[in-house]
N, C-alpha and C. Protein backbone atom coordinates (compact mmCIF):
# COMPACT_ATOMS: atom_id res chain seq x y z
N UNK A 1 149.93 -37.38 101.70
CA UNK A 1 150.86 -36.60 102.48
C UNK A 1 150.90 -35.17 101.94
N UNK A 2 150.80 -34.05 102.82
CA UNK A 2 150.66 -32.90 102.07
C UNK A 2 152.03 -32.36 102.11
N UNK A 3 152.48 -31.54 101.31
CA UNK A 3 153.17 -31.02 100.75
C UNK A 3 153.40 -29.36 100.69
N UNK A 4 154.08 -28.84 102.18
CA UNK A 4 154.19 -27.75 101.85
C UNK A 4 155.16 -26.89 100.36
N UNK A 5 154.30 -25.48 99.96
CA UNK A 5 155.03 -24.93 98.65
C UNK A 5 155.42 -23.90 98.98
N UNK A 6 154.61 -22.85 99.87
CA UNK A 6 155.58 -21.84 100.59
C UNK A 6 154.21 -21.33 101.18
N UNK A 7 155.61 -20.29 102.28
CA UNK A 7 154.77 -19.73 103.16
C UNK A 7 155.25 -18.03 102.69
N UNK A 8 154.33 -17.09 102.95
CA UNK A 8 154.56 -15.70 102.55
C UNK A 8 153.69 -14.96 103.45
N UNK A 9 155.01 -13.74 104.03
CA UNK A 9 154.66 -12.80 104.73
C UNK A 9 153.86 -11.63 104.05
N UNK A 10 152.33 -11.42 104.08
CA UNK A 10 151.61 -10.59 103.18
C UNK A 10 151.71 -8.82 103.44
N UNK A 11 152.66 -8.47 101.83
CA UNK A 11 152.73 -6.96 101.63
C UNK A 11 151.30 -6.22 101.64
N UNK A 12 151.05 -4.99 101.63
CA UNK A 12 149.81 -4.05 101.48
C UNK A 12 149.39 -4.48 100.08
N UNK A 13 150.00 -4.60 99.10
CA UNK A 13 149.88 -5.02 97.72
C UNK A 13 149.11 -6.41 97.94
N UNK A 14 149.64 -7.43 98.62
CA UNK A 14 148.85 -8.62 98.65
C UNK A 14 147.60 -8.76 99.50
N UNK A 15 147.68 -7.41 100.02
CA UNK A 15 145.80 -7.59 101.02
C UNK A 15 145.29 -7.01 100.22
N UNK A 16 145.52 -5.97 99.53
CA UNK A 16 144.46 -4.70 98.56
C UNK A 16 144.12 -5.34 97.19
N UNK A 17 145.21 -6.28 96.20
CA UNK A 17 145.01 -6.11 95.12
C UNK A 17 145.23 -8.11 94.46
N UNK A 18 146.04 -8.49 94.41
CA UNK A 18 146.43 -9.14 94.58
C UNK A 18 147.38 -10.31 95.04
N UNK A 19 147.80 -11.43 95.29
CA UNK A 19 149.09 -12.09 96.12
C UNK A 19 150.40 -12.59 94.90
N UNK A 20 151.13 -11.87 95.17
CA UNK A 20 152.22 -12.39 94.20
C UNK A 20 152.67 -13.90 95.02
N UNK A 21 152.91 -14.88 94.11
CA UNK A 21 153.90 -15.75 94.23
C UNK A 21 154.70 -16.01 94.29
N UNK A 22 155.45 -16.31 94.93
CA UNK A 22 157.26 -16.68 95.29
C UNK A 22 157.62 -17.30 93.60
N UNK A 23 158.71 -16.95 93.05
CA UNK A 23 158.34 -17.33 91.73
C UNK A 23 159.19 -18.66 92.00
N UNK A 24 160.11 -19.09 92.68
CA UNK A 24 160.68 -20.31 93.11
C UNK A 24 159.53 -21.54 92.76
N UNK A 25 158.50 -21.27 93.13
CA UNK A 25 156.75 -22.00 92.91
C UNK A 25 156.33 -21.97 92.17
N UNK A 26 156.49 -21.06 91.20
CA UNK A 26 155.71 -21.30 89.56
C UNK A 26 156.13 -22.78 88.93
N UNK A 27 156.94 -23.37 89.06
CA UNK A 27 156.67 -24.72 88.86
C UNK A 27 155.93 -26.04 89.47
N UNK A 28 155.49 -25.76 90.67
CA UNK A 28 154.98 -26.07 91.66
C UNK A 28 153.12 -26.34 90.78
N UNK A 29 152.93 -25.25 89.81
CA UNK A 29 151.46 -25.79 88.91
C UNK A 29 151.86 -25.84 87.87
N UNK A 30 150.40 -26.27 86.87
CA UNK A 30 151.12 -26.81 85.52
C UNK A 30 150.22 -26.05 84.93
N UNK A 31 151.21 -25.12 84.25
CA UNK A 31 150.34 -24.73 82.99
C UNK A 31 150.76 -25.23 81.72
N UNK A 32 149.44 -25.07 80.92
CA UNK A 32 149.10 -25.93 79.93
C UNK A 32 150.78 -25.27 78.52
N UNK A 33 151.37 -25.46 77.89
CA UNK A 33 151.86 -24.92 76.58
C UNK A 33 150.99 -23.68 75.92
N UNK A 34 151.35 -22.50 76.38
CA UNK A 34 150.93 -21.38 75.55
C UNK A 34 149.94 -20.68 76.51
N UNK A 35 149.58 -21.47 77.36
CA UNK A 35 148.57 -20.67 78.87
C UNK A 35 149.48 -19.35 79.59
N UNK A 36 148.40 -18.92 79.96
CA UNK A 36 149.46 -17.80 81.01
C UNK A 36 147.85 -17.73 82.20
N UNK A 37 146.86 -18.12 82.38
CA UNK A 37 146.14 -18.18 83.53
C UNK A 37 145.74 -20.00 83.47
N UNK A 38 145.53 -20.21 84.76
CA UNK A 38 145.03 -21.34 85.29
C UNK A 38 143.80 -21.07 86.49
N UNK A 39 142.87 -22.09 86.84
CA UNK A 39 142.17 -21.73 88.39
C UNK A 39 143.01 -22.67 89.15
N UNK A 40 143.12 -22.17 90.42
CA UNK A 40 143.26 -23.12 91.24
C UNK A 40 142.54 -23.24 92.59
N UNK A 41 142.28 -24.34 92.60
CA UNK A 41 140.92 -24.50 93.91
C UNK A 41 141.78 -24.97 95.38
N UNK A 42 141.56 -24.08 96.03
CA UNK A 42 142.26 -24.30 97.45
C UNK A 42 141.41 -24.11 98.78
N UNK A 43 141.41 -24.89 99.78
CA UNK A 43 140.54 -25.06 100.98
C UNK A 43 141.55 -24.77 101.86
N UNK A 44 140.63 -23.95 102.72
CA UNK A 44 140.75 -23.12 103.89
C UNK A 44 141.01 -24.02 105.10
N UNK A 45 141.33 -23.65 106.26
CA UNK A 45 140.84 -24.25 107.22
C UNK A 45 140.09 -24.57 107.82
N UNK A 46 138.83 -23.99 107.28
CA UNK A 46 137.49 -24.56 107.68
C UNK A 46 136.97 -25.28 106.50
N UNK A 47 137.08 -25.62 105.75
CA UNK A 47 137.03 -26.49 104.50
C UNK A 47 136.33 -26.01 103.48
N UNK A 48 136.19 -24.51 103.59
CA UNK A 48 135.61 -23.56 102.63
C UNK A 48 136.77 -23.49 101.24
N UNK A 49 135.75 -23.77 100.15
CA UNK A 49 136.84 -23.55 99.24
C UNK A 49 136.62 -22.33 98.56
N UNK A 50 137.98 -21.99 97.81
CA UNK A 50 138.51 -20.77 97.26
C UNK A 50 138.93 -20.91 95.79
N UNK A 51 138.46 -20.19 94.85
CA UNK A 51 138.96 -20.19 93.68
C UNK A 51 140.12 -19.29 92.82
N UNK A 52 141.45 -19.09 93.27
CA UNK A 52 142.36 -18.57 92.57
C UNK A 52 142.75 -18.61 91.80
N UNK A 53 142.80 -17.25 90.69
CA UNK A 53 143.44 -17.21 89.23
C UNK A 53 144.85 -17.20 88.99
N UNK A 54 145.68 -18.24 88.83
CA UNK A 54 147.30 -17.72 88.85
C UNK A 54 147.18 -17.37 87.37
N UNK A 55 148.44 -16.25 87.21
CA UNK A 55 148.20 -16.05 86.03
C UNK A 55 149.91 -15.31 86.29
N UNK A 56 150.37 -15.21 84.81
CA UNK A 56 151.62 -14.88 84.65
C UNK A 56 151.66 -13.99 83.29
N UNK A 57 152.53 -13.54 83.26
CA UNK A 57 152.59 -12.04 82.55
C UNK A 57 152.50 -13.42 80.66
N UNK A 58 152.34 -12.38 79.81
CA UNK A 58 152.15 -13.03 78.57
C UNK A 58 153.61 -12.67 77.79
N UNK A 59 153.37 -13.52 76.23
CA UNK A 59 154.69 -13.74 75.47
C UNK A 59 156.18 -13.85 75.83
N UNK A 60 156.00 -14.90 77.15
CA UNK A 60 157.65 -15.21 77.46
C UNK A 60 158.06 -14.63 77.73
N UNK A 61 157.72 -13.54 78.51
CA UNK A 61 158.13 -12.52 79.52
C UNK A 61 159.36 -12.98 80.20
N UNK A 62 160.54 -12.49 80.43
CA UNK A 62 161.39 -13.09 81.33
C UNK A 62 161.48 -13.30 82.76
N UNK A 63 160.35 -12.38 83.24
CA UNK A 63 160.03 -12.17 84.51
C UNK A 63 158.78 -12.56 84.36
N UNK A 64 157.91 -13.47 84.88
CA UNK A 64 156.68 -13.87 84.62
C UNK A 64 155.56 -13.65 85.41
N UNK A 65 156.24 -13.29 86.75
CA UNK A 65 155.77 -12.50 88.02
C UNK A 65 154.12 -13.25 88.16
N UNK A 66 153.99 -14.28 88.46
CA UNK A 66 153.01 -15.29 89.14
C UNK A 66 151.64 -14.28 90.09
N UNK A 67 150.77 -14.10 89.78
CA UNK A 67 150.31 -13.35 90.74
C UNK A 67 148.79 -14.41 91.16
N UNK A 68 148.43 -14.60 92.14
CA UNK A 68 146.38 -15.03 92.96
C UNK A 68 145.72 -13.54 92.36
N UNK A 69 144.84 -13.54 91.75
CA UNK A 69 143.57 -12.95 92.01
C UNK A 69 142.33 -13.55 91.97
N UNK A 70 141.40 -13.58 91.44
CA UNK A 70 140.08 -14.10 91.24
C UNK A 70 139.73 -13.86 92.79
N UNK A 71 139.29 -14.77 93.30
CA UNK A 71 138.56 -14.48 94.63
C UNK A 71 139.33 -14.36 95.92
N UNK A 72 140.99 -14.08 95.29
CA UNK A 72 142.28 -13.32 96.33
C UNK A 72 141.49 -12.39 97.62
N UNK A 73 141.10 -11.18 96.78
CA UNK A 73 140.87 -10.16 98.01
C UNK A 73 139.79 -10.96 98.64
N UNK A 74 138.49 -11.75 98.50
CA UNK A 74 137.39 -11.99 99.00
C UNK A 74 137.73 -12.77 100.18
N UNK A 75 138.72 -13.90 99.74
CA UNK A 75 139.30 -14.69 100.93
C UNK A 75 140.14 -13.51 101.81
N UNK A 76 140.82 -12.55 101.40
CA UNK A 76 141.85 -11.41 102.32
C UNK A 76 140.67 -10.66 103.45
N UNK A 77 139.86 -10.71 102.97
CA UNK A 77 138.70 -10.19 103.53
C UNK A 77 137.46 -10.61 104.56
N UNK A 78 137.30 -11.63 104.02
CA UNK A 78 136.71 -12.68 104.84
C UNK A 78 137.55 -13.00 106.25
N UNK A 79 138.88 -13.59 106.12
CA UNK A 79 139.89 -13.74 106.82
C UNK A 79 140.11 -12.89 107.99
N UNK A 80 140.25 -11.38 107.34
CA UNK A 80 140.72 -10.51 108.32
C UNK A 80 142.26 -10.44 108.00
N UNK A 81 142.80 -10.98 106.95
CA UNK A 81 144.54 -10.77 106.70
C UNK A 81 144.47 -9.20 106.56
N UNK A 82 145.84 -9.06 106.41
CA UNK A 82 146.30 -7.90 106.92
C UNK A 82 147.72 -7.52 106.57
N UNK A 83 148.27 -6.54 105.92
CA UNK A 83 150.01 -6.92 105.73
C UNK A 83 150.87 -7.07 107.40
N UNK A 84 151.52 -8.01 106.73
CA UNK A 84 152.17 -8.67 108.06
C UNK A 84 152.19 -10.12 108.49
N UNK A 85 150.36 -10.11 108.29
CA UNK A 85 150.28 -11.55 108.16
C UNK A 85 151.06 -12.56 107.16
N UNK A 86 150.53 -13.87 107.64
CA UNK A 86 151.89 -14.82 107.09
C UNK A 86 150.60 -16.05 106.41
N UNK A 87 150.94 -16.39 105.56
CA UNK A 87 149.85 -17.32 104.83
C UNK A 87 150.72 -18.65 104.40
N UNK A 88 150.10 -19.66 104.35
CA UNK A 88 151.01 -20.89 104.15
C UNK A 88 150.33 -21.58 103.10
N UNK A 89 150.78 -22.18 102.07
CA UNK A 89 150.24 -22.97 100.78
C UNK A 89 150.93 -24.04 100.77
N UNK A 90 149.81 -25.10 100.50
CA UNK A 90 150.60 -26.11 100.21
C UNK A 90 149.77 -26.87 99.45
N UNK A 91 149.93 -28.27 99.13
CA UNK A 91 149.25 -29.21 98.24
C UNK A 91 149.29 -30.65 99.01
N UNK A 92 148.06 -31.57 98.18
CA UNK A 92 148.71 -33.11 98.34
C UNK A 92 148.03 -33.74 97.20
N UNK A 93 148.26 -34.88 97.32
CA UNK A 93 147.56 -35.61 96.16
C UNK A 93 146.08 -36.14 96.72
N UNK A 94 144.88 -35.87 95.54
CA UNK A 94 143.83 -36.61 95.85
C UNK A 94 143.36 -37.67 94.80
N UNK A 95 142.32 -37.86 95.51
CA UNK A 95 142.16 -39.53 94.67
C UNK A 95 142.35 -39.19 93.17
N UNK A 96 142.99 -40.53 92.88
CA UNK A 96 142.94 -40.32 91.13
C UNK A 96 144.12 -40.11 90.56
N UNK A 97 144.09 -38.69 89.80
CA UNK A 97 145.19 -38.10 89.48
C UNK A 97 145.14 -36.65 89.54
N UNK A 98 144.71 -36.42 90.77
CA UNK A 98 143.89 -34.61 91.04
C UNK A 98 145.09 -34.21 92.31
N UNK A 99 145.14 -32.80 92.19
CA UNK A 99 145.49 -32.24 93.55
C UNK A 99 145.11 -31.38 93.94
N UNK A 100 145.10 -31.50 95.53
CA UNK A 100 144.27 -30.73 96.64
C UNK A 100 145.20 -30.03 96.68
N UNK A 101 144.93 -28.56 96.67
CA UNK A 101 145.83 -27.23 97.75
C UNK A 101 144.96 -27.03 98.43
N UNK A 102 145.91 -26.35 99.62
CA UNK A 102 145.59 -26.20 100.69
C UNK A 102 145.85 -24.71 101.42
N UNK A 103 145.28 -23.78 101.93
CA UNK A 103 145.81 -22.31 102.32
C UNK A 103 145.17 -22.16 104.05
């Protein structure tokens, strides 16, 4: 069953550079004790997958400000997004003990 995590209306900042995260969602992945980047692999609607870097500011920052880059703009681009546009993330469980996101 998938599992929407949020949906976000995309700023000029999130087509040009990278996508900030709703920080409500930073619990939503798991980073490891002492990590501040993770990948995360997410499929498209055409079942093209995407490799995003979440990554969060370092030394316990109080604001940790969650941001996509790695192959962010390539998918913004490919796409045709645009600020304005609206992007939807979500997850489910796959076999095992793995999870699928989904964009």
């Amino acid at each position: 069953m998938e599992q929407h995590l949020f949906t976000k209306l995309l700023s000029p900042v999130d087509t040009t550079h990278r996508l900030t995260v709703p920080m409500a969602n930073l619990g939503d992945f798991e980073f490891q004790t002492g990590q501040h980047a993770i990948n995360i692999e997410a499929t498209d609607t055409i079942e093209k997958q995407w490799i995003f870097k979440l990554s969060i500011r370092r030394n316990n920052n109080p604001n940790p400000r969650p941001v996509f880059t790695g192959q962010w703009t390539q998918f913004v681009k490919e796409k045709g997004l645009k600020a304005g546009d609206r992007i939807v993330f979500s997850r489910q469980q796959a076999e095992g003990d793995g999870v699928q996101y989904r964009i």
